[in-house]
Protein backbone atom coordinates (compact mmCIF):
# COMPACT_ATOMS: atom_id res chain seq x y z
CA UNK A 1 -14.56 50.00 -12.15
CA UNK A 2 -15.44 51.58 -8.98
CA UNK A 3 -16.76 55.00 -9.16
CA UNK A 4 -16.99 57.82 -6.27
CA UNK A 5 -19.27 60.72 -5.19
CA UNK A 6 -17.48 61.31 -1.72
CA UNK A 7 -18.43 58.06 0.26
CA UNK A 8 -20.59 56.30 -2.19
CA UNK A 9 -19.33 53.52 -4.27
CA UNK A 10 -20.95 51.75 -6.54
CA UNK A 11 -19.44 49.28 -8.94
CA UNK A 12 -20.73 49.57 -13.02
CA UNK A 13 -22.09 53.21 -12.95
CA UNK A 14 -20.64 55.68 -14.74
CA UNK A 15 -19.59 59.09 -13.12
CA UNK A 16 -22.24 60.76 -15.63
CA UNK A 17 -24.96 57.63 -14.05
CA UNK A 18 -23.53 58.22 -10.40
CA UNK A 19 -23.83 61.91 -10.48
CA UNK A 20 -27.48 61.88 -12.07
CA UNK A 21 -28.69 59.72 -8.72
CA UNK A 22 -27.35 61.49 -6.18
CA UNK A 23 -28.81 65.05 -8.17
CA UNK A 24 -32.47 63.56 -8.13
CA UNK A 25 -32.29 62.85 -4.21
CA UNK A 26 -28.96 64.20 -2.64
CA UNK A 27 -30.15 64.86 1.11
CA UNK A 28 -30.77 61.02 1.41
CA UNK A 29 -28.27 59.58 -1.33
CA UNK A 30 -25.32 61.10 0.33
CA UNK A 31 -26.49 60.27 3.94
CA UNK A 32 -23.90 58.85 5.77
CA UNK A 33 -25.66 55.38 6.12
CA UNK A 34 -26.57 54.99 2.19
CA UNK A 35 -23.15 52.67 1.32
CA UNK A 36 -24.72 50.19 3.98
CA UNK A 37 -27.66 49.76 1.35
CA UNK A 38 -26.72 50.62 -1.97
CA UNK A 39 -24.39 47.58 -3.17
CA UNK A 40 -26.87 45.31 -1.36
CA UNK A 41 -29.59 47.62 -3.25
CA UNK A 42 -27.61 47.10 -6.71
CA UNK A 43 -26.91 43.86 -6.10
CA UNK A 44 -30.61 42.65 -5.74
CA UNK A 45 -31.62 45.19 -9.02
CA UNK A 46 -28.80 43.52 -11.02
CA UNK A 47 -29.92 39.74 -9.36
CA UNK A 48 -33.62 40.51 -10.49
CA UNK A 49 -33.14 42.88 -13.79
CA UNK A 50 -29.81 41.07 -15.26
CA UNK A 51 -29.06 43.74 -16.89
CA UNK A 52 -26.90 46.76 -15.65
CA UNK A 53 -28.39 48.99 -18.15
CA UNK A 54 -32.04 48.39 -16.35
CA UNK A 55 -30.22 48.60 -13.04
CA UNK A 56 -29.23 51.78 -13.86
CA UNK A 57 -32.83 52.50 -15.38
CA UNK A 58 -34.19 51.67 -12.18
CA UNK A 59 -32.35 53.51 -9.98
CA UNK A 60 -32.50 56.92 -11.76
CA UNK A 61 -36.48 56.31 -11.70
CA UNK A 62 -36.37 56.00 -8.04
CA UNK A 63 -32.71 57.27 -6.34
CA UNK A 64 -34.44 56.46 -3.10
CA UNK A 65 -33.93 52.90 -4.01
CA UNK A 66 -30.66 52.90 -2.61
CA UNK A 67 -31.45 54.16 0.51
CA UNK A 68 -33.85 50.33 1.11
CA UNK A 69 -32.94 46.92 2.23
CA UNK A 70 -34.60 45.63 -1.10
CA UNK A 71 -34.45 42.14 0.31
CA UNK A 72 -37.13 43.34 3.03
CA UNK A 73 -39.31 45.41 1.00
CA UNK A 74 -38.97 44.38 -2.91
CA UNK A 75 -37.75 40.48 -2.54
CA UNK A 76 -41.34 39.67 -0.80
CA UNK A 77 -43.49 41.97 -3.41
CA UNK A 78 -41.63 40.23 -6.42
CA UNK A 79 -42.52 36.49 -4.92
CA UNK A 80 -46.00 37.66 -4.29
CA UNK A 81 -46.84 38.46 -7.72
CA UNK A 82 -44.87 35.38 -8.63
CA UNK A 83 -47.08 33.26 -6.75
CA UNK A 84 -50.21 34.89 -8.03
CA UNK A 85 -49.24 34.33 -11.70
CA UNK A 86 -47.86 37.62 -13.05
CA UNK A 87 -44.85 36.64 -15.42
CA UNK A 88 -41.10 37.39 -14.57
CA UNK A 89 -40.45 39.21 -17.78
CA UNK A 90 -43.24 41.60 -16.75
CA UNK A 91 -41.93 41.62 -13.33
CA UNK A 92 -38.32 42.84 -14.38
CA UNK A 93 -40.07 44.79 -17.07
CA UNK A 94 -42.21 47.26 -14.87
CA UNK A 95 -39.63 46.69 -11.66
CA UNK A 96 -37.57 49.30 -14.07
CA UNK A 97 -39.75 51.19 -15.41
CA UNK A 98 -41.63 51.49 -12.12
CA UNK A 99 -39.60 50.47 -9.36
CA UNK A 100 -41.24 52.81 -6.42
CA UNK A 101 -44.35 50.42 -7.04
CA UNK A 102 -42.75 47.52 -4.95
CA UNK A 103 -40.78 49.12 -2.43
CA UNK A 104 -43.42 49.06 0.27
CA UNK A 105 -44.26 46.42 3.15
CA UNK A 106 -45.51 43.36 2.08
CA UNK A 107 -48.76 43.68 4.04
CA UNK A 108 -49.65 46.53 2.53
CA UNK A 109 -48.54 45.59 -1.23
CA UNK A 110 -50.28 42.28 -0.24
CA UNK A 111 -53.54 44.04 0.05
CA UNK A 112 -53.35 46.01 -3.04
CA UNK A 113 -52.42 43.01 -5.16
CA UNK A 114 -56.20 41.11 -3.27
CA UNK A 115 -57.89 44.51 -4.45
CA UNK A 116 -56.56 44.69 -7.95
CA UNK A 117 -57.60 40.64 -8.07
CA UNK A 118 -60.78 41.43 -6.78
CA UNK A 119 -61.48 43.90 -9.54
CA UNK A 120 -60.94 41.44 -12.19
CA UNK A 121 -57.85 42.21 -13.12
CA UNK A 122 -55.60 39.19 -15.14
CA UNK A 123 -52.40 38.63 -13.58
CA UNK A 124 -50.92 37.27 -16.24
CA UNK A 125 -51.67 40.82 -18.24
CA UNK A 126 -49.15 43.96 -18.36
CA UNK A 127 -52.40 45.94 -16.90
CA UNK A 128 -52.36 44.11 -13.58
CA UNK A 129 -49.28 45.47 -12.74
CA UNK A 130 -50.31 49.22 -14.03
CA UNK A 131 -53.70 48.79 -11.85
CA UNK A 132 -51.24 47.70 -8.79
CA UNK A 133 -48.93 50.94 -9.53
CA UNK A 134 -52.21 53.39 -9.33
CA UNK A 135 -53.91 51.86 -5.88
CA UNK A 136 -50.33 51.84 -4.61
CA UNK A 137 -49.58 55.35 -5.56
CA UNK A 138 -52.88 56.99 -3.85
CA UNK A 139 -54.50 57.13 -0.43
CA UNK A 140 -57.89 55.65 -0.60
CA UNK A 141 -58.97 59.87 0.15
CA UNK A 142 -57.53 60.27 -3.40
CA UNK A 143 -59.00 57.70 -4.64
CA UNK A 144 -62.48 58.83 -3.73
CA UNK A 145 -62.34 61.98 -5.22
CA UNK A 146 -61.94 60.47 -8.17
CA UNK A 147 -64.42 58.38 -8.37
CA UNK A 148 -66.39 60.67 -7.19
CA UNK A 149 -65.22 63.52 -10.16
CA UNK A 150 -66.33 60.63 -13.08
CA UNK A 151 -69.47 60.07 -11.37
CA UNK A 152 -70.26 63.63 -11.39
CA UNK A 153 -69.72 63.30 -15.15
CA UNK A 154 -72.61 60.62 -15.40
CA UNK A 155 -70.14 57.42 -14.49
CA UNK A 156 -71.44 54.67 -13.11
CA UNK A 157 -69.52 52.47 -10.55
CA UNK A 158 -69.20 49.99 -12.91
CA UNK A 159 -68.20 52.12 -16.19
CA UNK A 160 -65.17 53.85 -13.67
CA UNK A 161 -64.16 50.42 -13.17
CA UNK A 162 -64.48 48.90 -16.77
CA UNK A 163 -62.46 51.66 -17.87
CA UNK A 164 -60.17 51.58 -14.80
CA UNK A 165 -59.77 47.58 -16.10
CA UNK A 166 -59.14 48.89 -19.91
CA UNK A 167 -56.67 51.71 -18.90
CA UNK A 168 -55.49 52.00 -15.35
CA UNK A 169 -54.15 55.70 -16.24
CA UNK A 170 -57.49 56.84 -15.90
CA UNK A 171 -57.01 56.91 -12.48
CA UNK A 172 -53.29 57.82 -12.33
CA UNK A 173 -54.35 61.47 -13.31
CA UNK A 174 -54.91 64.57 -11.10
CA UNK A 175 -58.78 65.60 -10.09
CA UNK A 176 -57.87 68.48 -11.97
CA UNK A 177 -57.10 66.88 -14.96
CA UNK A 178 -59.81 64.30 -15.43
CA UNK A 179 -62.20 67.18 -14.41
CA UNK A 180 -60.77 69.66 -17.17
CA UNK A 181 -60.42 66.40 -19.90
CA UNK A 182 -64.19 65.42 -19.29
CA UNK A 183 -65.37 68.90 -19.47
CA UNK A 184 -63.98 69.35 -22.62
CA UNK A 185 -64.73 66.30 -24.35
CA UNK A 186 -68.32 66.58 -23.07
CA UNK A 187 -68.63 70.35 -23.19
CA UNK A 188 -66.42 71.24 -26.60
CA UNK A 189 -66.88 68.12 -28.33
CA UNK A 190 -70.05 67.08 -27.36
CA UNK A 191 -68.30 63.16 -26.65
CA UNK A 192 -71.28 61.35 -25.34
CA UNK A 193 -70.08 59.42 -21.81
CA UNK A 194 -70.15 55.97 -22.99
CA UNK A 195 -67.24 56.82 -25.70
CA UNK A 196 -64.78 58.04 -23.07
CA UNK A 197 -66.10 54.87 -21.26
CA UNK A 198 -64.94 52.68 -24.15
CA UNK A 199 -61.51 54.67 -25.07
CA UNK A 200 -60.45 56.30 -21.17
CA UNK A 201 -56.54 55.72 -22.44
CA UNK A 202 -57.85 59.76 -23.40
CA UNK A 203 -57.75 60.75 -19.92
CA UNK A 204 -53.69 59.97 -19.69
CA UNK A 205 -52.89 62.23 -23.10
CA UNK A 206 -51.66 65.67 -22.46
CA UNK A 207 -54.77 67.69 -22.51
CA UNK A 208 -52.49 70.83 -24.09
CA UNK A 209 -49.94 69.00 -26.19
CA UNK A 210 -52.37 66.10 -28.00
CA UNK A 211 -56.27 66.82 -26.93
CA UNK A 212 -57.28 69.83 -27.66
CA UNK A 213 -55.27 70.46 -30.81
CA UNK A 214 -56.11 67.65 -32.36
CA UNK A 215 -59.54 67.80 -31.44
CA UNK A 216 -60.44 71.39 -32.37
CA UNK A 217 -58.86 70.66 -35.95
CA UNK A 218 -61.38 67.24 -36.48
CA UNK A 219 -64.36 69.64 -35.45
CA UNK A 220 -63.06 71.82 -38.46
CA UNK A 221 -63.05 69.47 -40.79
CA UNK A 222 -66.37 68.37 -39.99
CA UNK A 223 -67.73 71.25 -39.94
CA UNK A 224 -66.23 72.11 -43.65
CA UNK A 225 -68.35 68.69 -44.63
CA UNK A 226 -64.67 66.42 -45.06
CA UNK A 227 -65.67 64.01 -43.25
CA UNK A 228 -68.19 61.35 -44.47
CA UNK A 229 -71.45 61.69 -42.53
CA UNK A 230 -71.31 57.46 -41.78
CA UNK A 231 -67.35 57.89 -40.37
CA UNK A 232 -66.80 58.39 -36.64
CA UNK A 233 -64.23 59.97 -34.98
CA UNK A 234 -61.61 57.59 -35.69
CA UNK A 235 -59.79 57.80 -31.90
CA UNK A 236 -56.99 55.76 -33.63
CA UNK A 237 -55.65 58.07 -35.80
CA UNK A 238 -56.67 61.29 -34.41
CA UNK A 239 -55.76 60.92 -31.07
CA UNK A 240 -53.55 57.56 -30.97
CA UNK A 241 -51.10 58.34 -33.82
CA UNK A 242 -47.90 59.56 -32.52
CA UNK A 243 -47.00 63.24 -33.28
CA UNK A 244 -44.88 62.36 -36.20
CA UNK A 245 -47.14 60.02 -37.76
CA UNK A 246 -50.07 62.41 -36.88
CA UNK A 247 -48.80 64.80 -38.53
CA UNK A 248 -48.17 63.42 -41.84
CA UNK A 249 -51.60 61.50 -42.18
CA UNK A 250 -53.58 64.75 -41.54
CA UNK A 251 -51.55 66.86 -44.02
CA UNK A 252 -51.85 64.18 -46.12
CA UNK A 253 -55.45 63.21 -46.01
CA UNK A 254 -56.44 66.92 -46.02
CA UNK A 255 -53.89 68.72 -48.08
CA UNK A 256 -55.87 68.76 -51.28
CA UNK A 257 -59.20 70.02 -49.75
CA UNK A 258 -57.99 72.48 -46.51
CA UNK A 259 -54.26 73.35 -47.19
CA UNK A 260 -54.56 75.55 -44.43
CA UNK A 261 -55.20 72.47 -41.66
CA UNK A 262 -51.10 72.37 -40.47
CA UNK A 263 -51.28 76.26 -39.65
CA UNK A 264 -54.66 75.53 -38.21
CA UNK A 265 -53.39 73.13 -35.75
CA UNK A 266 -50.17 74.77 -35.12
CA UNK A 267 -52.57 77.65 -33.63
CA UNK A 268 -54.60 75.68 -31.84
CA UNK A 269 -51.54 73.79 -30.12
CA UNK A 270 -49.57 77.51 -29.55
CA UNK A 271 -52.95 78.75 -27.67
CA UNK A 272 -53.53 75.31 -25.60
CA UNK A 273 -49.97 75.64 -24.13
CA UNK A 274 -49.99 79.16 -24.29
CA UNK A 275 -47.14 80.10 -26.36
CA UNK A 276 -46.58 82.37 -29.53
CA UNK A 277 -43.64 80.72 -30.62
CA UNK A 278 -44.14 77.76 -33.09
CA UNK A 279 -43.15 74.50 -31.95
CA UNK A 280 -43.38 72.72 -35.56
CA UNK A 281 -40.62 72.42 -37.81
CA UNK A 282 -41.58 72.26 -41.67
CA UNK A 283 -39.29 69.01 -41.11
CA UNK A 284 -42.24 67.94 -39.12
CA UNK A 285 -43.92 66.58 -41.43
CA UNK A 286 -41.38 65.91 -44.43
């Protein structure tokens, strides 16, 4: 079925599909020259994805996909990390989850793809292709900031870089961000540097909506005595669990000896975001 939004036509997408791209970038979407690229641009997506749902996936990520000759910017990245050993599954897998990664001349993707090598990084591993996204994503001026914020926080070269390895998001965040996560893990929680070393996936939660909540209601406990003297801070549960599943563990685990721990952390989760209203549901945790 061929659908319109006034000179574009794309075959397979819905009106409700069509109408969501051009939204997210109209100015270049409905440019005049578009149509030249986006049924070639489709074309390529559905040759590579084989799947018009992750077509459609991967253009609502990144509308300005149809606005490139994919065969001269993403054809050559996709071979390159082909011939270095990265798996095609992983390829088509991140190509729609991430398409904006590849669409970017093949010297320069070239030389991110040495870097990330360079580094250590496994091609055959999910990871390489997350450590590719984050060099690609920042000048090397943002980069250096960065490096330079962790280092400030008692980082060495190679700890920024063993955690980059273990968690490319650590990088992926704002200087603002890592700066106010570090403080408060060092500063509030007294985290000693080597933890956030071995477990830097922290640095990519939501400060507001996961860290601080969750953290400020483990330093009650402890501080009531509930948790054994020879237990660490689990980061699995406490800070890994999804909310759901959070949820119900900590009600359960504490219910008996601080009933009071779901208001608790509802508090502490209104005042991080800054809101009065509750956000929990009693069905929450049912």
């Amino acid at each position: 079925m061929l659908l319109h939004h006034k000179s574009i036509i794309i075959p397979g997408l819905s009106r409700t599909d069509l109408n969501a791209i051009v939204t997210a970038r109209p100015k270049a979407i409905l440019h005049t020259k578009v149509q030249d690229t986006a049924l070639p641009s489709v074309d390529y997506l559905r040759t590579v994805l084989g799947s018009d749902d992750l077509v459609i996936t991967a253009i609502k990520r990144f509308p300005l996909a149809l606005t490139y000759d994919l065969q001269v910017y993403a054809a050559e990245n996709v071979r390159m990390l082909l011939e270095v050993g990265a798996p095609d599954a992983t390829i088509r897998a991140f190509l729609a989850r991430q398409p904006r990664t590849f669409f970017t001349s093949a010297d320069r993707f070239r030389k991110v793809v040495r870097d990330v090598m360079e580094m250590g990084f496994d091609p055959s591993k999910y990871r390489f292709l997350w450590a590719i996204h984050a060099i690609r994503a920042m000048s090397k001026l943002t980069w250096d900031k960065k490096l330079e914020i962790y280092k400030k926080w008692g980082w060495s070269k190679d700890e920024i870089f063993i955690a980059f390895e273990r968690c490319p998001g650590c990088m992926m965040a704002s200087t603002d961000k890592i700066a106010r996560m570090l403080d408060f893990l060092v500063n509030t929680m007294g985290w000693e540097s080597s933890f956030i070393v071995q477990w830097p996936i922290v640095i990519s939660f939501s400060l507001e909506k996961r860290v601080i909540p969750r953290c400020l209601v483990y330093q009650y406990v402890a501080e009531k005595g509930l948790v054994e003297e020879q237990e660490d801070f689990c980061f699995t549960k406490w800070l890994m669990y999804s909310e759901k599943k959070f949820l119900k563990w900590v009600v359960k685990r504490y219910e008996d000896e601080a009933p009071e721990i779901l208001k608790l952390y509802r508090k502490h989760l209104n005042e991080a975001n800054g809101s009065t209203t509750s956000i929990l549901r009693k069905r929450d945790v049912i």
